[in-house]
C-alpha atoms as a PDB file:
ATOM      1  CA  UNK A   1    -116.542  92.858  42.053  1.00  0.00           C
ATOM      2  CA  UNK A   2    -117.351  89.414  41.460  1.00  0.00           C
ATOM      3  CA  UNK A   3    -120.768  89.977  40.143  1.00  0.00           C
ATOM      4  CA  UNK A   4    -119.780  92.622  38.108  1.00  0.00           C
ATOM      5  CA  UNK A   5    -117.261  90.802  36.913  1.00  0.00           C
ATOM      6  CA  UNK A   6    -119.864  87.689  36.167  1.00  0.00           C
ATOM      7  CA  UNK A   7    -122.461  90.452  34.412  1.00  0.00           C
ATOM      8  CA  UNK A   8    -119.517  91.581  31.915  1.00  0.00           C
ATOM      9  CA  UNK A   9    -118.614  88.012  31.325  1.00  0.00           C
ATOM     10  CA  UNK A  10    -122.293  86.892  30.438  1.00  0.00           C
ATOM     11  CA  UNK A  11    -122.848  90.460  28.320  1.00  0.00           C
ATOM     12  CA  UNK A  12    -119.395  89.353  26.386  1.00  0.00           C
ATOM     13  CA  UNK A  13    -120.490  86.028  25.491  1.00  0.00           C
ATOM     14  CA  UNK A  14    -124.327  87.423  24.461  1.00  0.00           C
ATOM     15  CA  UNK A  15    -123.427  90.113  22.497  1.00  0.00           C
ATOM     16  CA  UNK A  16    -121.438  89.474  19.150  1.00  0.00           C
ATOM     17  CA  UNK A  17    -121.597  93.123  18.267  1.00  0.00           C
ATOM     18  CA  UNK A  18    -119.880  94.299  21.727  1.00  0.00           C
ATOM     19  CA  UNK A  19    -116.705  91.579  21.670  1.00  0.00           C
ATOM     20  CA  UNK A  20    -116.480  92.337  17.576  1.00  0.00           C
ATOM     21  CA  UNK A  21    -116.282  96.278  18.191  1.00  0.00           C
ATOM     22  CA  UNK A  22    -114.131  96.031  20.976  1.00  0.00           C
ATOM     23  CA  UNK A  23    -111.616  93.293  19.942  1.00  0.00           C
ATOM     24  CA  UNK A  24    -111.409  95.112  16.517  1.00  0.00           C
ATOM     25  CA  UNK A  25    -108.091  96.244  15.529  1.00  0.00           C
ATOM     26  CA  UNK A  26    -109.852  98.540  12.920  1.00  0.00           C
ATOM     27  CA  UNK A  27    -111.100 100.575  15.376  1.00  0.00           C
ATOM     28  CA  UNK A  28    -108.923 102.936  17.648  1.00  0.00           C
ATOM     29  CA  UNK A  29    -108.285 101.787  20.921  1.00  0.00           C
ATOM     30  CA  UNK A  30    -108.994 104.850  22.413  1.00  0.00           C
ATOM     31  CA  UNK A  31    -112.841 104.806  21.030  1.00  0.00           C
ATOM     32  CA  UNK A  32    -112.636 101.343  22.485  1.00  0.00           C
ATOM     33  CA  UNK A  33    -111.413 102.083  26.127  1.00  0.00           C
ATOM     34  CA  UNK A  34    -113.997 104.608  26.262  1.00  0.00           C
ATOM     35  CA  UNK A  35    -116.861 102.368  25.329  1.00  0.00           C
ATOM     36  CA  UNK A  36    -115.186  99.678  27.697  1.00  0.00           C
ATOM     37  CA  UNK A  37    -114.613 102.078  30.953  1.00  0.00           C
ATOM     38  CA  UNK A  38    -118.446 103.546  30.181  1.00  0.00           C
ATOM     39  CA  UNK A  39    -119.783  99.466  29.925  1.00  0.00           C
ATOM     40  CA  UNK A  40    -117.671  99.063  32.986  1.00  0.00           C
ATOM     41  CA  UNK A  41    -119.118 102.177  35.150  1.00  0.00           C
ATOM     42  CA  UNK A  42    -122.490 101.107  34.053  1.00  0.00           C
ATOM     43  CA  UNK A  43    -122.342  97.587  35.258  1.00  0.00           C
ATOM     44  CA  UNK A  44    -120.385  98.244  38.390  1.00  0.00           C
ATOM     45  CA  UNK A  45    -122.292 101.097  39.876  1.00  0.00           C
ATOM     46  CA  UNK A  46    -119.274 103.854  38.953  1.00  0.00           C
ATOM     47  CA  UNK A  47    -116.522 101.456  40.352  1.00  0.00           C
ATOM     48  CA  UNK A  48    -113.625 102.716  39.216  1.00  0.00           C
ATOM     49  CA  UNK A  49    -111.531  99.489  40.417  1.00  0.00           C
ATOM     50  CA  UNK A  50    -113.674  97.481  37.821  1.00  0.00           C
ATOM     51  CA  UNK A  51    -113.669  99.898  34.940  1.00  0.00           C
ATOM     52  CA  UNK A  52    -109.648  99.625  35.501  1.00  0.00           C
ATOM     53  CA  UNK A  53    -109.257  95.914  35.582  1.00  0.00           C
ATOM     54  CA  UNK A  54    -111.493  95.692  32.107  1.00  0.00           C
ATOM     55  CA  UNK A  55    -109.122  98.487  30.533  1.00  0.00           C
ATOM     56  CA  UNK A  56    -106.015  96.523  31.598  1.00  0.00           C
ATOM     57  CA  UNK A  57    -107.739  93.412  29.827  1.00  0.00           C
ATOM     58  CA  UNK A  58    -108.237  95.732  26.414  1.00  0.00           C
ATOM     59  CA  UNK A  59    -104.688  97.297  26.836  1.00  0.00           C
ATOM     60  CA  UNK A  60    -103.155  94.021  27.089  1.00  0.00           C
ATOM     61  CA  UNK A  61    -105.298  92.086  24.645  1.00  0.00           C
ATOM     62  CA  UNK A  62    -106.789  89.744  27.225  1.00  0.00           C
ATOM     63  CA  UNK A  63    -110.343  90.644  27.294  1.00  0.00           C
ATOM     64  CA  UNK A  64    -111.594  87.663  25.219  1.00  0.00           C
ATOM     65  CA  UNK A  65    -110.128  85.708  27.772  1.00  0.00           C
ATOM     66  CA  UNK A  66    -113.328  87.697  30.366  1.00  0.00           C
ATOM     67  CA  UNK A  67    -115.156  84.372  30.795  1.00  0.00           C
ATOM     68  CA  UNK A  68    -112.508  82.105  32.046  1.00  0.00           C
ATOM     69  CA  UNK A  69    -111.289  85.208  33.875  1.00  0.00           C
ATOM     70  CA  UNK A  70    -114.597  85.538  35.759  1.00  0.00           C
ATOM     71  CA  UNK A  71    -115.227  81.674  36.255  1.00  0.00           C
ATOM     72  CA  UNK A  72    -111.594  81.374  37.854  1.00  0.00           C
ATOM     73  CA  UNK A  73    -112.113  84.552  40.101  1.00  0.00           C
ATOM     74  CA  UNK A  74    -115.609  83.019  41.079  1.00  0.00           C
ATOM     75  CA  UNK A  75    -113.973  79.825  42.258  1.00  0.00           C
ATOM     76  CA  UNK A  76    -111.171  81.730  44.409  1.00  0.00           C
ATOM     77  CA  UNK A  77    -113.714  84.170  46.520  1.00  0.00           C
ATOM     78  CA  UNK A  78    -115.803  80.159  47.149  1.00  0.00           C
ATOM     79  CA  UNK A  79    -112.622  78.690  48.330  1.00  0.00           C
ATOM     80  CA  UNK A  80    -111.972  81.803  50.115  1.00  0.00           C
ATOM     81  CA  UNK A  81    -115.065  82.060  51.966  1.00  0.00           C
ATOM     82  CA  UNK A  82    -114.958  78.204  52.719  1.00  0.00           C
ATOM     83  CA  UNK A  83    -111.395  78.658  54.063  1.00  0.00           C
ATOM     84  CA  UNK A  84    -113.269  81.602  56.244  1.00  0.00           C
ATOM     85  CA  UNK A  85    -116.081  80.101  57.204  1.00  0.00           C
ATOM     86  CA  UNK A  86    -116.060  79.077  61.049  1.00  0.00           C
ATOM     87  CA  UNK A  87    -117.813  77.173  63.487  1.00  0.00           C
ATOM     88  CA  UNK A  88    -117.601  77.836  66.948  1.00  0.00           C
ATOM     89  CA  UNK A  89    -118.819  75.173  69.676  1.00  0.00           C
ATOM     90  CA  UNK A  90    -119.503  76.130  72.624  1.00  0.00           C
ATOM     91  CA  UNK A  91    -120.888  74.203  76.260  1.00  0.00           C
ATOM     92  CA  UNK A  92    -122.797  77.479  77.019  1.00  0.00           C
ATOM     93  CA  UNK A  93    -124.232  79.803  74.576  1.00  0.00           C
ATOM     94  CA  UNK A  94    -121.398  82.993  74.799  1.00  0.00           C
ATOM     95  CA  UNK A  95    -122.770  86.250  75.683  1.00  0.00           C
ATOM     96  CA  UNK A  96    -123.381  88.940  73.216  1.00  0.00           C
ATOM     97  CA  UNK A  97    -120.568  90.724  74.520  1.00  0.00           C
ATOM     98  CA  UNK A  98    -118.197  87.467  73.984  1.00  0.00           C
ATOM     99  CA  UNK A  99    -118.957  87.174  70.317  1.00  0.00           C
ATOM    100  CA  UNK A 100    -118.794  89.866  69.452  1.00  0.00           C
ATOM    101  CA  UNK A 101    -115.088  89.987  71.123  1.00  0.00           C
ATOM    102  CA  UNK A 102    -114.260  86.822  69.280  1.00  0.00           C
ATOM    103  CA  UNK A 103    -115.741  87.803  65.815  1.00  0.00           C
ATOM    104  CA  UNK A 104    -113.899  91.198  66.295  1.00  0.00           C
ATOM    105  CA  UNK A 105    -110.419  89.370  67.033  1.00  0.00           C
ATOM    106  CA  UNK A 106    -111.037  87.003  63.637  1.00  0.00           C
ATOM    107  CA  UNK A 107    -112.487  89.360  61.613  1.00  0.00           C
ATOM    108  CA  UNK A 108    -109.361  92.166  62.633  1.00  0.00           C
ATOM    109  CA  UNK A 109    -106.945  88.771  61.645  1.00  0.00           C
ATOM    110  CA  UNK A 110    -108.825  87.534  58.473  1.00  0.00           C
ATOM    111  CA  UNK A 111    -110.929  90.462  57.039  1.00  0.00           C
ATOM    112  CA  UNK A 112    -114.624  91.039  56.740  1.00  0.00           C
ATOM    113  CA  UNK A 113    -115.440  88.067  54.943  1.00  0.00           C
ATOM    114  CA  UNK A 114    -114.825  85.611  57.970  1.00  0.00           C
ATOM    115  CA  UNK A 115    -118.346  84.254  59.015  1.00  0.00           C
ATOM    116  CA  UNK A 116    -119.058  82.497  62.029  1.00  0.00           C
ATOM    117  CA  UNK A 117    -121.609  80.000  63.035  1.00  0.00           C
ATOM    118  CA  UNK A 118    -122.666  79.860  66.982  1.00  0.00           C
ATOM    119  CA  UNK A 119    -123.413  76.287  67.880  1.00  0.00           C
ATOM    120  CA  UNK A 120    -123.405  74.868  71.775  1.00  0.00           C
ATOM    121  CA  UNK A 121    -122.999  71.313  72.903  1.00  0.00           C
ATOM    122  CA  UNK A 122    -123.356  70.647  76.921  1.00  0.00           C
ATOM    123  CA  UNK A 123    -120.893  67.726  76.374  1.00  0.00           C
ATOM    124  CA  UNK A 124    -117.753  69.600  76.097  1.00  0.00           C
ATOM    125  CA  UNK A 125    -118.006  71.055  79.670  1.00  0.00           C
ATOM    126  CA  UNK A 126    -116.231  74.284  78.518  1.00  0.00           C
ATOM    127  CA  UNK A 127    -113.864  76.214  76.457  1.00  0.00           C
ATOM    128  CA  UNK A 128    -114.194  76.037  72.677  1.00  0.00           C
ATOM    129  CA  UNK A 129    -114.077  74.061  69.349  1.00  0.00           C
ATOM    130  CA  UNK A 130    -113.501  75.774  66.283  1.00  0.00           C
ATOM    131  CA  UNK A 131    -114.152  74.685  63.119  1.00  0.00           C
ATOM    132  CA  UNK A 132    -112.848  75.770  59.463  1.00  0.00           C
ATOM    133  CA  UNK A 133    -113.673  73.434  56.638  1.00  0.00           C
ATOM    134  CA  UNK A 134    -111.767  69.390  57.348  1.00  0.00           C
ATOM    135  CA  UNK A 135    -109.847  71.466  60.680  1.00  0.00           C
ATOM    136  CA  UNK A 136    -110.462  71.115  63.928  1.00  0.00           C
ATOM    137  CA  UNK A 137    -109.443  73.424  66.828  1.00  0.00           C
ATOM    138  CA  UNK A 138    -109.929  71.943  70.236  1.00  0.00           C
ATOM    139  CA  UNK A 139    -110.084  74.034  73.096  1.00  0.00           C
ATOM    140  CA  UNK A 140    -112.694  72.109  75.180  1.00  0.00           C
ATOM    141  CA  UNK A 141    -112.475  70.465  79.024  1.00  0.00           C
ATOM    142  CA  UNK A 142    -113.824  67.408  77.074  1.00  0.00           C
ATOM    143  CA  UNK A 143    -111.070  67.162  74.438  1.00  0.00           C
ATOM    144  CA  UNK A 144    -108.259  68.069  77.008  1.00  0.00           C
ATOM    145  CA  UNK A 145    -109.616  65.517  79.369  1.00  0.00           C
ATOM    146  CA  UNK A 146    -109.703  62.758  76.487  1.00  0.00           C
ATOM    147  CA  UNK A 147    -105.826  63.516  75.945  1.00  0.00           C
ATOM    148  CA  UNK A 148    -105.260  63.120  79.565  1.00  0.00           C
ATOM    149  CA  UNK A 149    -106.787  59.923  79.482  1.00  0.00           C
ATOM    150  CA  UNK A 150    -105.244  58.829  75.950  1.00  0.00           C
ATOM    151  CA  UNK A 151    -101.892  59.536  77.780  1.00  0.00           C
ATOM    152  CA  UNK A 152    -102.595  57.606  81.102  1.00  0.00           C
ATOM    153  CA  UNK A 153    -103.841  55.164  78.997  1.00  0.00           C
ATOM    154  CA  UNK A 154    -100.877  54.453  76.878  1.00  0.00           C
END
């Protein structure tokens, strides 16, 4: 979606002819939908979600708006997949069988756009640190045993 949505956007801001025929009051909107849902089809591979959206644009007389539409949409799937993007530590590399346990359990809570990145480290002596953007998940012997002394300590 988003890089049909990004093709659209750079065709509207080329092409003087396409955003003066189809933001053209003189014209009737139903010639203009069907120009827009065939444009639509075209660039989208016969996605009938996208052809949609860009009729909902003409119907409500947003589609000049396309490019902002398409930049903001752009930023929210990168924060998205940022927000999405993990990194699991572990002392041991995991077994196949393991991660793919684990990516099935995040992926089942999140969606299909969580990604993981297997690292190990030998220092944490086991269990797990996970990792999502400035957050910090620590499961590890290391990190528990660090409390335990942070709370003898004080």
């Amino acid at each position: 979606m988003r890089d049909s949505l990004n093709t659209f956007a750079k065709l509207w801001q080329k092409s003087t002819e396409l955003r003066e025929a189809l933001i053209n009051p003189a014209l009737p909107l139903a010639q203009r939908a069907a120009a827009l849902r065939d444009i639509g089809l075209r660039i989208a591979d016969n996605n009938e979600t996208f052809a949609n959206f860009l009729q909902l644009l003409l119907d409500k007389g947003r589609l000049s708006g396309i490019v902002g539409i398409a930049t903001s949409f752009s930023k929210m799937v990168d924060e998205l997949k940022k927000l999405l993007a993990l990194e699991i530590t572990s002392a041991f590399p995991l077994p196949a069988m393991e991660q793919s346990a684990i990516q099935n359990k995040i992926q089942a809570e999140f969606g299909s756009l969580a990604s993981i990145e297997w690292r190990t480290d030998r220092a944490l002596l086991g269990g797990l640190l996970v990792k999502s953007g400035d957050r910090l998940l620590d499961g590890s012997v290391r990190g528990s045993l660090e409390k335990v002394r942070g709370l003898l300590l004080s």
